[in-house]
Structures are given as C-alpha cells and as structure tokens.
Protein backbone atom coordinates (compact mmCIF):
# COMPACT_ATOMS: atom_id res chain seq x y z
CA UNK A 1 0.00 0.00 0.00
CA UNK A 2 1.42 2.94 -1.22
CA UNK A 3 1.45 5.86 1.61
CA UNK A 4 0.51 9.15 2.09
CA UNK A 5 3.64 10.86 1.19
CA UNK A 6 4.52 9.20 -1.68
CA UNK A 7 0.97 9.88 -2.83
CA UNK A 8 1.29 13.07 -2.25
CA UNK A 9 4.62 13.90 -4.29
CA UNK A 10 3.28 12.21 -7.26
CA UNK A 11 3.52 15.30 -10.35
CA UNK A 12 0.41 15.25 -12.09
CA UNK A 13 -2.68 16.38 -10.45
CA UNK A 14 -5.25 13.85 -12.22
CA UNK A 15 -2.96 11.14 -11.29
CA UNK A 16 -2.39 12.28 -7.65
CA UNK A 17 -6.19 12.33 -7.66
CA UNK A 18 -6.86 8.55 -8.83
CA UNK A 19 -3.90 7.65 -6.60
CA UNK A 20 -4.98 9.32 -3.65
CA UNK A 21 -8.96 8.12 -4.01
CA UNK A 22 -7.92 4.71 -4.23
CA UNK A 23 -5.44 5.19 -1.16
CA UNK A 24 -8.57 6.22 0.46
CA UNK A 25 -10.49 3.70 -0.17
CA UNK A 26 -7.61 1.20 0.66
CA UNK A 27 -6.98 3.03 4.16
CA UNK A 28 -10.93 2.53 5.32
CA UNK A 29 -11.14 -0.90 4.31
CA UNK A 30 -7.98 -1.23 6.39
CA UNK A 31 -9.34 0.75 9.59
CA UNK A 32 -13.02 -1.27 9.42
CA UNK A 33 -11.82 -4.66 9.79
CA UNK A 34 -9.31 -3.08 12.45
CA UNK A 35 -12.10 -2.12 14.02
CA UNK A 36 -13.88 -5.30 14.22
CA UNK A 37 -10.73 -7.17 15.17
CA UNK A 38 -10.49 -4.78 18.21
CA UNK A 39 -14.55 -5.34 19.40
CA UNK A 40 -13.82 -8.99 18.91
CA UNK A 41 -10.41 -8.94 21.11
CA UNK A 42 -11.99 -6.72 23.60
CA UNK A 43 -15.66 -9.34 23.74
CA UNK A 44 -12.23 -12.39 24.51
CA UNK A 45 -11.37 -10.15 27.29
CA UNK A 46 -14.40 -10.14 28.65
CA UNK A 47 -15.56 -13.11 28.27
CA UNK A 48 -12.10 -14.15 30.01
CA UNK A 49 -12.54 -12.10 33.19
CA UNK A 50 -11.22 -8.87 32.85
CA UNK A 51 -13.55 -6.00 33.66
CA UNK A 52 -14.25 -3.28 31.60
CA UNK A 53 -12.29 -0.69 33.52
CA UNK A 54 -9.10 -3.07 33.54
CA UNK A 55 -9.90 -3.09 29.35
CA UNK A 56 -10.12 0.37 29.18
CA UNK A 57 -6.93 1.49 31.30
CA UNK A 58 -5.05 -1.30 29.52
CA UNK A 59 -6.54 0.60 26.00
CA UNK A 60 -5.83 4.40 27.28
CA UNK A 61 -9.37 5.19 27.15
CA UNK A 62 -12.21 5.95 29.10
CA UNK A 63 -14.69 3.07 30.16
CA UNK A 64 -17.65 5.16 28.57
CA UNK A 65 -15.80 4.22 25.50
CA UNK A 66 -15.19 0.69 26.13
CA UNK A 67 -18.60 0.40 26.55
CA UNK A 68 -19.38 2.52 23.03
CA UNK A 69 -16.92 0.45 21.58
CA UNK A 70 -19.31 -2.70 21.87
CA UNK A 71 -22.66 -1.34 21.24
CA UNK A 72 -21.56 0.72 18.15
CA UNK A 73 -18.09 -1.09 16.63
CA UNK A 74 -18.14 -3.09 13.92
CA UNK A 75 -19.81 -6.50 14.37
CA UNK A 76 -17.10 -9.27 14.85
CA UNK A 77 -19.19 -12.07 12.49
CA UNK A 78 -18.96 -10.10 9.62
CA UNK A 79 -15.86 -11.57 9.08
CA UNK A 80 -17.85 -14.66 8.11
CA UNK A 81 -18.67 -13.01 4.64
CA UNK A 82 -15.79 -11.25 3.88
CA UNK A 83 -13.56 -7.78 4.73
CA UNK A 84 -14.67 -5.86 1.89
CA UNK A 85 -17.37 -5.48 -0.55
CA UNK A 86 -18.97 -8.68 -1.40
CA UNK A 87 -19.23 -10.41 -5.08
CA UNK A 88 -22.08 -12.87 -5.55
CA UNK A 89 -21.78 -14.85 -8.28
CA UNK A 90 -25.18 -16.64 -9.37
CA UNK A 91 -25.33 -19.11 -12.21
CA UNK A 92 -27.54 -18.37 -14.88
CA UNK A 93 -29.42 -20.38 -17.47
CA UNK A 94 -30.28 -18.90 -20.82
CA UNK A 95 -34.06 -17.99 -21.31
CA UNK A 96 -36.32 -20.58 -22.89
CA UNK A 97 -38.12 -20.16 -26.13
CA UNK A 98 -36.40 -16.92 -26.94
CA UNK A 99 -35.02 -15.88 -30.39
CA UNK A 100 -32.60 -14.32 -28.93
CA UNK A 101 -31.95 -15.55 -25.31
CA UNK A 102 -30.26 -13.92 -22.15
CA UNK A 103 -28.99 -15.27 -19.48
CA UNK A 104 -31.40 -15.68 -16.19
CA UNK A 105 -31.50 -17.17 -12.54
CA UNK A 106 -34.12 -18.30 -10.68
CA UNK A 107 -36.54 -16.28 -8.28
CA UNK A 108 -35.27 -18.17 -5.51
CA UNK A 109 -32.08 -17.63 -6.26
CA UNK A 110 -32.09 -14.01 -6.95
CA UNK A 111 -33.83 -14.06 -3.45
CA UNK A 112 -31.44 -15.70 -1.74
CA UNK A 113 -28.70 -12.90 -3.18
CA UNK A 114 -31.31 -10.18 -1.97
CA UNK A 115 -31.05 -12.18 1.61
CA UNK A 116 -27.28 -11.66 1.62
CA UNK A 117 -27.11 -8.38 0.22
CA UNK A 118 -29.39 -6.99 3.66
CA UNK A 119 -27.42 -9.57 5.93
CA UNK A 120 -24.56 -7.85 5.05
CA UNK A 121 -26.17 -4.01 4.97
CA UNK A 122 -26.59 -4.65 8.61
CA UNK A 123 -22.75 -5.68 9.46
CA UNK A 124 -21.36 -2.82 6.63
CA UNK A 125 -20.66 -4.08 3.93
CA UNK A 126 -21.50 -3.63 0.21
CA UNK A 127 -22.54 -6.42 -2.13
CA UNK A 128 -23.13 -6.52 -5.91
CA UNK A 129 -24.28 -9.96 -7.93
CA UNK A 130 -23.20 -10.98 -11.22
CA UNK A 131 -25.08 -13.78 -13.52
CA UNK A 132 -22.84 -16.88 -14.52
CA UNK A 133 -23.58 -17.19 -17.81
CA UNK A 134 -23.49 -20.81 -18.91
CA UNK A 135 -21.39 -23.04 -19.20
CA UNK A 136 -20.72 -21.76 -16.16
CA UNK A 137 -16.87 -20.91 -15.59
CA UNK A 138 -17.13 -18.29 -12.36
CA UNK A 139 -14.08 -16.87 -11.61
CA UNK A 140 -13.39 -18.42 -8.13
CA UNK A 141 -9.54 -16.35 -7.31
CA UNK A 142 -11.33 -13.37 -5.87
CA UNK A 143 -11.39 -11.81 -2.39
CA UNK A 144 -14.90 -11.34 -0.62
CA UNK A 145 -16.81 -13.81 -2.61
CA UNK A 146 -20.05 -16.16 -2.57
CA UNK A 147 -20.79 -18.33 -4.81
CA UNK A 148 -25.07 -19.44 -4.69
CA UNK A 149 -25.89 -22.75 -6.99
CA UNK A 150 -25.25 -26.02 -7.42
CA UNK A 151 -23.01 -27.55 -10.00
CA UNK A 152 -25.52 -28.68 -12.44
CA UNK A 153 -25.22 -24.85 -13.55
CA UNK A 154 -21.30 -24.33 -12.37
CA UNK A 155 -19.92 -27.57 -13.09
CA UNK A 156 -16.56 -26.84 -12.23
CA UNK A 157 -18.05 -26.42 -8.62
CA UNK A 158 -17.80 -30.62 -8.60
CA UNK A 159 -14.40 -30.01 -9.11
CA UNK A 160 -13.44 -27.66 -6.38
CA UNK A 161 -15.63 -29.55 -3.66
CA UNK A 162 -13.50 -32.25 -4.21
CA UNK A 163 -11.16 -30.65 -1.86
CA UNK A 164 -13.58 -31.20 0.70
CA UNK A 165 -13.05 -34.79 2.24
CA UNK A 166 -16.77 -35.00 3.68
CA UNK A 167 -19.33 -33.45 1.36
CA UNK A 168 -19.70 -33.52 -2.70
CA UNK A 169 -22.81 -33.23 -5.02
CA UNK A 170 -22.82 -36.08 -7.15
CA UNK A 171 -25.36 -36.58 -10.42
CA UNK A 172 -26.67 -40.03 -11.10
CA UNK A 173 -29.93 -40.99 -13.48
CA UNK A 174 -31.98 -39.83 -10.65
CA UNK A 175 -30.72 -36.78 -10.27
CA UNK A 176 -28.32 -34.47 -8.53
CA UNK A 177 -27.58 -35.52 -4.37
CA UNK A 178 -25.51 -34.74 -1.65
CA UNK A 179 -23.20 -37.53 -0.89
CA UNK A 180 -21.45 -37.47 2.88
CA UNK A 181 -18.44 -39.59 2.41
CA UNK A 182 -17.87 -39.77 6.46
CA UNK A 183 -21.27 -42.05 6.91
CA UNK A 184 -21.73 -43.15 3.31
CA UNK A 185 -25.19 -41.49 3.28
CA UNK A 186 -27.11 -39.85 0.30
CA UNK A 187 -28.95 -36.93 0.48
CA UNK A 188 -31.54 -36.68 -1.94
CA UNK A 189 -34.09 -34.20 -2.12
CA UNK A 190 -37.46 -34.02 -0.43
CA UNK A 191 -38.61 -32.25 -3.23
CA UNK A 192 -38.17 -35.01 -5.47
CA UNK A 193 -40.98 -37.40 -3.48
CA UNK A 194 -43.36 -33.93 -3.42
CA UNK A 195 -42.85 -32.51 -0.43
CA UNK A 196 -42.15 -28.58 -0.12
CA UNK A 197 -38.67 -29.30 1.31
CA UNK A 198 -34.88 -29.05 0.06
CA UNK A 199 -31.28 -30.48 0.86
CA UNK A 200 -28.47 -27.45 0.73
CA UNK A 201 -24.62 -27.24 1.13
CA UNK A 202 -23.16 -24.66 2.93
CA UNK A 203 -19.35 -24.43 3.21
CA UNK A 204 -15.96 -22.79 2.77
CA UNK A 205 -14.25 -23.34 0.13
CA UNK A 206 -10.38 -23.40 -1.60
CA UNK A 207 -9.90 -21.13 -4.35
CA UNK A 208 -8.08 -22.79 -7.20
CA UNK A 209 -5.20 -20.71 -6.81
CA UNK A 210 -3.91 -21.27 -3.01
CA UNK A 211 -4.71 -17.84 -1.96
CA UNK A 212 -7.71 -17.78 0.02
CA UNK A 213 -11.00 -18.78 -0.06
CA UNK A 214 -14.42 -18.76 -0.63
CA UNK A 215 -18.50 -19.56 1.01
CA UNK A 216 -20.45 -21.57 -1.60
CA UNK A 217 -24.20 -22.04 -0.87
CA UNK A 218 -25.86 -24.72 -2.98
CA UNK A 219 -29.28 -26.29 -3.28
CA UNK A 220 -30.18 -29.35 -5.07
CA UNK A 221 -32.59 -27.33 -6.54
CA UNK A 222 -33.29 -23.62 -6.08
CA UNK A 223 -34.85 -23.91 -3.00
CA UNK A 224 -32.19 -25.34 -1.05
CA UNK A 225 -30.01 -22.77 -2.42
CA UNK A 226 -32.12 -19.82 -1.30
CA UNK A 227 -32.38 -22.24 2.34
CA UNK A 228 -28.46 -22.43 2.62
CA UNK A 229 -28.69 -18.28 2.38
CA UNK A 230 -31.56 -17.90 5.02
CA UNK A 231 -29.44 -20.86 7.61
CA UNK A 232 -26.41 -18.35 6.95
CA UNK A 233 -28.46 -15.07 8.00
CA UNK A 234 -30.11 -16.63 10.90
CA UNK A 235 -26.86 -18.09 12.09
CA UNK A 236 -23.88 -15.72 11.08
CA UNK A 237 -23.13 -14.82 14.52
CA UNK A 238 -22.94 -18.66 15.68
CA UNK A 239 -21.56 -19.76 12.70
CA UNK A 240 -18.62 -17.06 12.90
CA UNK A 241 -18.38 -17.99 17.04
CA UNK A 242 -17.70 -21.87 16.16
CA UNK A 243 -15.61 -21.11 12.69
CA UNK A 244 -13.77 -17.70 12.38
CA UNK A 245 -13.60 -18.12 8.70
CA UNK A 246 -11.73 -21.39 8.37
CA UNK A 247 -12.78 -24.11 5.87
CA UNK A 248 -15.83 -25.81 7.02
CA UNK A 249 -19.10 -27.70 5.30
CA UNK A 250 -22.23 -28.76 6.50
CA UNK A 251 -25.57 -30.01 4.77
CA UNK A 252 -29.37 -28.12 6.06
CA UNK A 253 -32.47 -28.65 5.05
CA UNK A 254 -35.09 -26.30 4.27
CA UNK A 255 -38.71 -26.17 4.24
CA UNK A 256 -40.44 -23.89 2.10
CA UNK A 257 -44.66 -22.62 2.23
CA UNK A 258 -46.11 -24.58 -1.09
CA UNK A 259 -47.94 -20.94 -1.69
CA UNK A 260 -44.83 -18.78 -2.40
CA UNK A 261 -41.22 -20.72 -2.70
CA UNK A 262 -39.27 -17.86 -2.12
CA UNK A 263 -40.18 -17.78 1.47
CA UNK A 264 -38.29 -20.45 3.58
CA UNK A 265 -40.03 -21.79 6.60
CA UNK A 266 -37.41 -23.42 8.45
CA UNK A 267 -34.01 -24.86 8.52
CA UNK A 268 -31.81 -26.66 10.55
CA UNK A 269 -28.31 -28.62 9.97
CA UNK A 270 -28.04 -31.89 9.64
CA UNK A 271 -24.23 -32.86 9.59
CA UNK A 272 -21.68 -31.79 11.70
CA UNK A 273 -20.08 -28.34 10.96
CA UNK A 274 -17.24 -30.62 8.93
CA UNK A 275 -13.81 -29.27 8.92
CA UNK A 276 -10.56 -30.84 6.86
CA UNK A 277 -8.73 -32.23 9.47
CA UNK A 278 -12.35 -33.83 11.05
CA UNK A 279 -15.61 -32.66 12.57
C-alpha cells in the first residue's frame, strides 16, 4: 500500500487524484476490519474475566468508550462473509423459447442474493451480484466472494468440492444428491418425493489458486439454495463464534410454504459443521 507521502509527491494532479482516491479507499477498508478485530479482542477479554475498567486502562481510554466500543463497533461475524465489498456470483441459465436468449437465474435464487445483500447491509458491507452465464466458468480467485448454486449450472463447482473430504454433489440418473463420504449417506431431495422441502450445502471453500477462499451455498434445486442463504443469516453470529472463517461444510435442510417458494419456513443442519482435518 502505497502511503501518504509518496501519494502526495506524485507530479500530475489527475494522477495524484486517482492515486490518492484509491489510497482512500484502501486506508478505510484497512481501519473497518481493524475495528472489528479490536470489538472482537476486547468481547475475549471479557468473556475471560477482565472488567471493563481493567480493558479500558489497559486501552488508554475511558470506560464510557469501552462500553461505546461494543454497542456501536463493527460487528465481529462479519468476518464470516468477507472484509470488503462482497461479489455474488449466481449461475444463470439462458431464457427458454427466446429468439434471442439472455442469461437468467431463478426467483429463488435471486432471493437468496437479496437475503445476503441486507445480511450484510446490517454488518457494513457492500454487495453486488453478477449472472454466470453458462457453461458456467465463475471466476473463483477473488477476495470477498459467494458463490449461490449447485453444479448442475457451475460444473466446475464438482471439481473444487473435491477438496472437501466429507461433502460432494454427485449426479446419477436420478438426479443431482448430496453424498457425505464420512457415513456413506445420500442426500436426496425431499422435493423429489413432493414434499415442499430441500437439501443445501453450505461451506468454505479453496480457491483454485492457493490464496484464500471462498463460502459456496448450494441447493439441489433452487430452494435449497435460497435455504443455505436464510441458515447463513439466521446463524452468522454462531456460525462465525464456532468457525472464524476457516474451511468448514455442512448439509441443512429447508422447508419452504407450497404458496410462495421464495419464502423459507425453516431450517436446521443436519451434519456436523465438517472441517478438513475432522468434525
């Protein structure tokens, strides 16, 4: 990160401009998630024993601002989506009987993006979506990004959850499942018998280049994928609590009102929160 000095002495005027705006930018990203570090580390503190006047003398600061600190700072489980604005990527499908066709997603799965996109208006961050056109090759080697959908639309997703050792969507002549290779069990989709209920993955993810990673939230159909997004938003603080943002997968199931799809009923887990190295 270039700093302010340097900035500063740069000659031209619209390039000073650009530089500094972007140094800007870089510099409140920076202080935010320094921010939330510090309510988190101060919430250990507590929660370890020290009082909030010890916290505050140890801080140089009054214990009216302690006490601000945690009311007002920036939510620790934010971290849980990412440190900057978010990218959701949603695959697409091109429009039926069309001459010439675009490239759409599902209501559900729009709605599930809409989900996200307030979960994380209320712990400050930005999001934006962007349609997966098919074949479906999303760019994966980003920072701050979700991916919604399962692989029959992203198909190198199969390829990528391979790097988890306990969950996987497999495709058979049935249909796409969820296969957990701890127990050997197959989860196939309520939906598929006719009731108003889905299987969804929710999980952290590699990117393909080392660097990071990524959440992926994936129905067998589309509404298990907008039922992974609400078990995320009614969760994020426990999830974050039990996870950080380390690697992690677990299957949920949703049940959705026959009436209107796009409004989930209920979820709940039913796997372990898997890690790598065991659940």
């Amino acid at each position: 990160m270039l700093d302010p000095a340097s900035a500063a002495s740069i000659q031209d005027p619209a390039e000073r401009a650009r530089t500094v705006s972007a140094l800007i930018d870089e510099y409140q990203v920076a202080i935010t998630e320094l921010s939330r570090v510090r309510r988190e580390t101060i919430e250990e503190l507590l929660a370890g024993g020290m009082t909030q006047g010890r916290i505050a003398d140890l801080l140089g600061m009054s214990r009216s601002r302690v006490s601000q600190l945690l009311s007002t700072g920036v939510r620790p489980e934010r971290a849980f989506l990412g440190a900057g604005k978010l990218t959701v990527a949603i695959g697409g499908k091109q429009e039926a009987n069309r001459h010439d066709p675009g490239e759409v997603v599902s209501v559900e799965s729009f709605t599930a993006y809409e989900m996200l996109a307030e979960l994380a208006r209320t712990v400050g961050l930005e999001s934006a979506y962007e349609v997966v056109p098919p074949p479906g090759h999303v760019h994966l080697n980003r920072s701050n990004l979700i991916v919604l959908t399962n692989p029959r639309l992203l198909p190198f997703l199969a390829q990528v959850m391979e790097a988890d050792p306990h969950l996987r969507y497999l495709v058979d002549d049935d249909g796409w499942y969820i296969h957990d290779v701890t127990t050997s069990q197959d989860y196939r989709s309520p939906r598929d018998r006719g009731e108003t209920a889905d299987y969804g993955y929710v999980g952290r993810l590699p990117r393909p280049d080392g660097k990071g990673t990524f959440l992926y939230l994936a129905g067998t159909h589309a509404q298990g994928t907008l039922g992974a997004a609400h078990f995320v938003a009614t969760n994020l603080a426990e999830l974050y609590k039990e996870l950080k943002n380390r690697r992690f997968s677990t299957v949920i199931k949703c049940v959705y009102d026959p009436k209107d799809r796009r409004k989930i009923l209920s979820t709940e887990r039913l796997t372990p929160l898997y890690r790598p190295d065991g659940a």
